[in-house]
Structure formats: C-alpha cells, structure tokens
N, C-alpha and C. Protein backbone atom coordinates (compact mmCIF):
# COMPACT_ATOMS: atom_id res chain seq x y z
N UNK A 1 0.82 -1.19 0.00
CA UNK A 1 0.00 0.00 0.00
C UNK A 1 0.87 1.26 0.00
N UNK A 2 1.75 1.13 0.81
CA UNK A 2 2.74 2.27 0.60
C UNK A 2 3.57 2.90 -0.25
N UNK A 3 3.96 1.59 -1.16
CA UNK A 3 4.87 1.41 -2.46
C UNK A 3 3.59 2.36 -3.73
N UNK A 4 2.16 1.99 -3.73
CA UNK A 4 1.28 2.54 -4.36
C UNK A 4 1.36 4.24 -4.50
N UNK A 5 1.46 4.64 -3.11
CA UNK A 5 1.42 6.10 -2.73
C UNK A 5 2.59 6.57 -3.46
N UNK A 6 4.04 6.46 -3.22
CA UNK A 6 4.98 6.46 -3.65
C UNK A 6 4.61 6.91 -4.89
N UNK A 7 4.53 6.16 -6.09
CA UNK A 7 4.68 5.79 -6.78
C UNK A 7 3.25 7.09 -8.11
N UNK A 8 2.67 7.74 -7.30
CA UNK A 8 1.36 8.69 -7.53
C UNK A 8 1.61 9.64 -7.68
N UNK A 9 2.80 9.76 -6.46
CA UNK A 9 3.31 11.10 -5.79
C UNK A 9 4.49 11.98 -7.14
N UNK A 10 4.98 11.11 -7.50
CA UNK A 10 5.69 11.91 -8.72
C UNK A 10 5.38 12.02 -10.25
N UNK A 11 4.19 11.30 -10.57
CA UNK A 11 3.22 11.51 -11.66
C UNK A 11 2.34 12.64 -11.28
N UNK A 12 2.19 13.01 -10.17
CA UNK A 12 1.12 14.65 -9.84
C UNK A 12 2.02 15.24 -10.09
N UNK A 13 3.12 15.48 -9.67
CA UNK A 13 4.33 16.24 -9.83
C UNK A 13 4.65 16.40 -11.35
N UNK A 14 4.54 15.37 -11.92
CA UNK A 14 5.26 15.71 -13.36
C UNK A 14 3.91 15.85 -14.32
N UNK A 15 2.50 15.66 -13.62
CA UNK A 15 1.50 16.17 -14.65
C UNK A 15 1.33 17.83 -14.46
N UNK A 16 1.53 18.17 -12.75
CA UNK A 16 1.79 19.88 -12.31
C UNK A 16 2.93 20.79 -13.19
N UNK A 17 3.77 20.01 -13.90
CA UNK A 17 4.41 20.83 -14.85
C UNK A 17 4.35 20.71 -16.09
N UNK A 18 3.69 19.68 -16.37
CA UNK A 18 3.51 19.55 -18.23
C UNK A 18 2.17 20.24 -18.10
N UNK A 19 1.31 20.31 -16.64
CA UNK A 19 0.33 21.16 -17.26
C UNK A 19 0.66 23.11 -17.05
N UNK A 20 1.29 22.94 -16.12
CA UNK A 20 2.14 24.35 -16.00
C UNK A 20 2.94 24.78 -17.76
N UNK A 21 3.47 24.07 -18.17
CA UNK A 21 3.99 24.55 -19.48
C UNK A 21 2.98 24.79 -20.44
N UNK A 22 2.01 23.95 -20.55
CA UNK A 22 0.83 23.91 -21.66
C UNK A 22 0.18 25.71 -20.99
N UNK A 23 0.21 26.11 -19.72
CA UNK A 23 -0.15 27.10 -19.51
C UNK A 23 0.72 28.53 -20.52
N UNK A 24 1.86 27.97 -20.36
CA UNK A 24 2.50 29.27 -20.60
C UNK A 24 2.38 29.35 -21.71
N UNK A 25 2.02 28.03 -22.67
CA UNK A 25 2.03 28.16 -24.29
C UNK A 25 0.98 29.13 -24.58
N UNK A 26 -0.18 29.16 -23.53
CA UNK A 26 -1.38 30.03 -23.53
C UNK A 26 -1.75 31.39 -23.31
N UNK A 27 -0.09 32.00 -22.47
CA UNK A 27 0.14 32.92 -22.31
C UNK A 27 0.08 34.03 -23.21
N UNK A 28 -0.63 35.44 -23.77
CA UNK A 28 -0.28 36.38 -24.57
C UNK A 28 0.63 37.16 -24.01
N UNK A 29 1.89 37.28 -24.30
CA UNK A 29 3.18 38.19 -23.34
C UNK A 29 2.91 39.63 -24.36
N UNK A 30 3.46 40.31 -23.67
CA UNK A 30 3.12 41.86 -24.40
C UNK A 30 4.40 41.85 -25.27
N UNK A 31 4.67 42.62 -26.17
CA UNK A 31 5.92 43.27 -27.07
C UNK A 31 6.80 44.11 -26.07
N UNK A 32 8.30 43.99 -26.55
CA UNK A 32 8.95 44.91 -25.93
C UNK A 32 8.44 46.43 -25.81
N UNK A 33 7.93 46.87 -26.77
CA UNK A 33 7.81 48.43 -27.34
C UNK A 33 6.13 48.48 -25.90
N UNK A 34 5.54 47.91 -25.88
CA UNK A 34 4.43 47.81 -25.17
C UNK A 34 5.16 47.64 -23.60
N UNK A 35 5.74 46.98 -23.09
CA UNK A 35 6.52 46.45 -21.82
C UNK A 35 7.43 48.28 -21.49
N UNK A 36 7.95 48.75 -22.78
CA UNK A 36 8.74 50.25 -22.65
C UNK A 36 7.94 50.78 -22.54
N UNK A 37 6.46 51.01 -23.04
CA UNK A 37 5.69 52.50 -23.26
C UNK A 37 4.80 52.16 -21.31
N UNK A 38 4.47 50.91 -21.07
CA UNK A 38 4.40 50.94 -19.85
C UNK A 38 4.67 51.41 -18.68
N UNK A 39 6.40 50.96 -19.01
CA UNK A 39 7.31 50.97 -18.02
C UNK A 39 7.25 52.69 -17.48
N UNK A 40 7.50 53.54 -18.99
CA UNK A 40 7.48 54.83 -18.53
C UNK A 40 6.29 55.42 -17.93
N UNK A 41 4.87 54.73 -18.29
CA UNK A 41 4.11 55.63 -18.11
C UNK A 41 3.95 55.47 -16.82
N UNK A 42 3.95 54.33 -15.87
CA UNK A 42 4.09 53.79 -14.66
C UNK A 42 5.18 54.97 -13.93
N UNK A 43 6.64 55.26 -14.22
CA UNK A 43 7.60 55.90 -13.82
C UNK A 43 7.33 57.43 -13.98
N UNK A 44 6.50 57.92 -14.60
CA UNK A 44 6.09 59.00 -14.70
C UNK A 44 5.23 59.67 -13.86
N UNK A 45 3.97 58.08 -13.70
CA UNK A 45 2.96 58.73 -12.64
C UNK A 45 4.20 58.82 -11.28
N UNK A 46 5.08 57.81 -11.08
CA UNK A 46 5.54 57.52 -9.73
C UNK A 46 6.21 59.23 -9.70
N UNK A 47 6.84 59.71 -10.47
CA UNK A 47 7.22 60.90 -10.35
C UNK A 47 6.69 61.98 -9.91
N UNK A 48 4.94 62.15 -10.50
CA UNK A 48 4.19 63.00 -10.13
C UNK A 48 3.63 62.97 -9.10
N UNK A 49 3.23 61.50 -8.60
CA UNK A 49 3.13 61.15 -7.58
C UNK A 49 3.99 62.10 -6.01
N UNK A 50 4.77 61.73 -6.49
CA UNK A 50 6.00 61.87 -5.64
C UNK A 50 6.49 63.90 -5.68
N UNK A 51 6.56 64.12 -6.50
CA UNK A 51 6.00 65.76 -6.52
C UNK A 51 4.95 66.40 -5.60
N UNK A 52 3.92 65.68 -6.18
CA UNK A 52 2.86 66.08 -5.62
C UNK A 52 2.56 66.02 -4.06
N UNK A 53 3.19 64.86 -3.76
CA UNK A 53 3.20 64.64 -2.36
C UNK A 53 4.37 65.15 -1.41
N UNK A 54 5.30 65.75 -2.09
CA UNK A 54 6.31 66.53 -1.71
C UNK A 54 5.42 68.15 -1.34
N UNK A 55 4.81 68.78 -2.23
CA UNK A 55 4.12 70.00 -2.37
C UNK A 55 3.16 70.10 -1.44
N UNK A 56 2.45 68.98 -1.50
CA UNK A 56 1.39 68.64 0.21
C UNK A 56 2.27 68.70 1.50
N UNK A 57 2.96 67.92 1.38
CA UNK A 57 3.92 68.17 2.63
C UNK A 57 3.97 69.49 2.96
N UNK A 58 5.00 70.42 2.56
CA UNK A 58 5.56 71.66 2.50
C UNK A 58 4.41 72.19 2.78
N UNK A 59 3.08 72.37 2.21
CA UNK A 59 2.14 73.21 2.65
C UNK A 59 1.96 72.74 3.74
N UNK A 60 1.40 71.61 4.20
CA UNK A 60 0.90 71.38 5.79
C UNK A 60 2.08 71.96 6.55
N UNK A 61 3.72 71.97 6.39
CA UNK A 61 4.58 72.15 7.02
C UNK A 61 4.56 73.47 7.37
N UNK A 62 4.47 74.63 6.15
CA UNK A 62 4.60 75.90 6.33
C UNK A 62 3.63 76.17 7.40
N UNK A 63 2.09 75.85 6.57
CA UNK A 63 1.05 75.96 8.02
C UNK A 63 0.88 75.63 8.98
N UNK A 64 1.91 74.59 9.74
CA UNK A 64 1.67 74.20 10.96
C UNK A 64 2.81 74.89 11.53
N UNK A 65 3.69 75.96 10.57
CA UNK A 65 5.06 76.52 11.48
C UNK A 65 4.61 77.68 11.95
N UNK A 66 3.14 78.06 11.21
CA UNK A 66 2.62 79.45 11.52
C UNK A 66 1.71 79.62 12.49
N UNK A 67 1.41 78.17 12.57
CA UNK A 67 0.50 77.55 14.00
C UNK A 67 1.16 77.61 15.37
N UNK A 68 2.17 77.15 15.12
CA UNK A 68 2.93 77.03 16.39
C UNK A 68 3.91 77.40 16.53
C-alpha cells in the first residue's frame, strides 16, 4: 500500500508541470515596445506622484510653522 502512494506522488508532480507549461504556451506576453511605453508611463505617474506629495507636505509644514 505504501509502495502505491509512492509511486502517484511523482506523476502529480510531473503532470503539475507539463500542465504548467501547456499554460505558458497560452500565455499572450506583451511586445517589448508595449513592456517600454508601460514601463514609462508607470515611472512618470511615480514621479508625479512623488512631486505632488512633496508639495502637500511643504504646505501642511509651512502651516503648521505658523501655527505654532
């Protein structure tokens, strides 16, 4: 009975990656030029982002120096 188990245990294993590969054949991956126009537009918001939340700062800062 034990030899049975064994013996199951590395056919799940090797059907978990032939069906894992059949996945990736299914995969649509984007184009480089698509992966670049991303990349920036992502790095751009992070920029403005990051501006913007710099400029919030400084105002609450100024106004709380005039507070106290």
């Amino acid at each position: 009975m034990a030899e049975a188990t064994k013996a199951k245990k590395p056919n799940k294993i090797a059907n978990y990656f032939r069906e894992l590969k059949a996945e990736f054949k299914r995969i649509s991956w984007p184009s480089f030029k698509q992966v670049r126009n991303n990349t920036g537009v992502v790095l751009a918001f992070i920029i403005l982002l990051g501006v913007f939340i710099a400029i919030v700062d400084l105002i609450f800062t100024y106004a709380l120096s005039f507070l106290g």
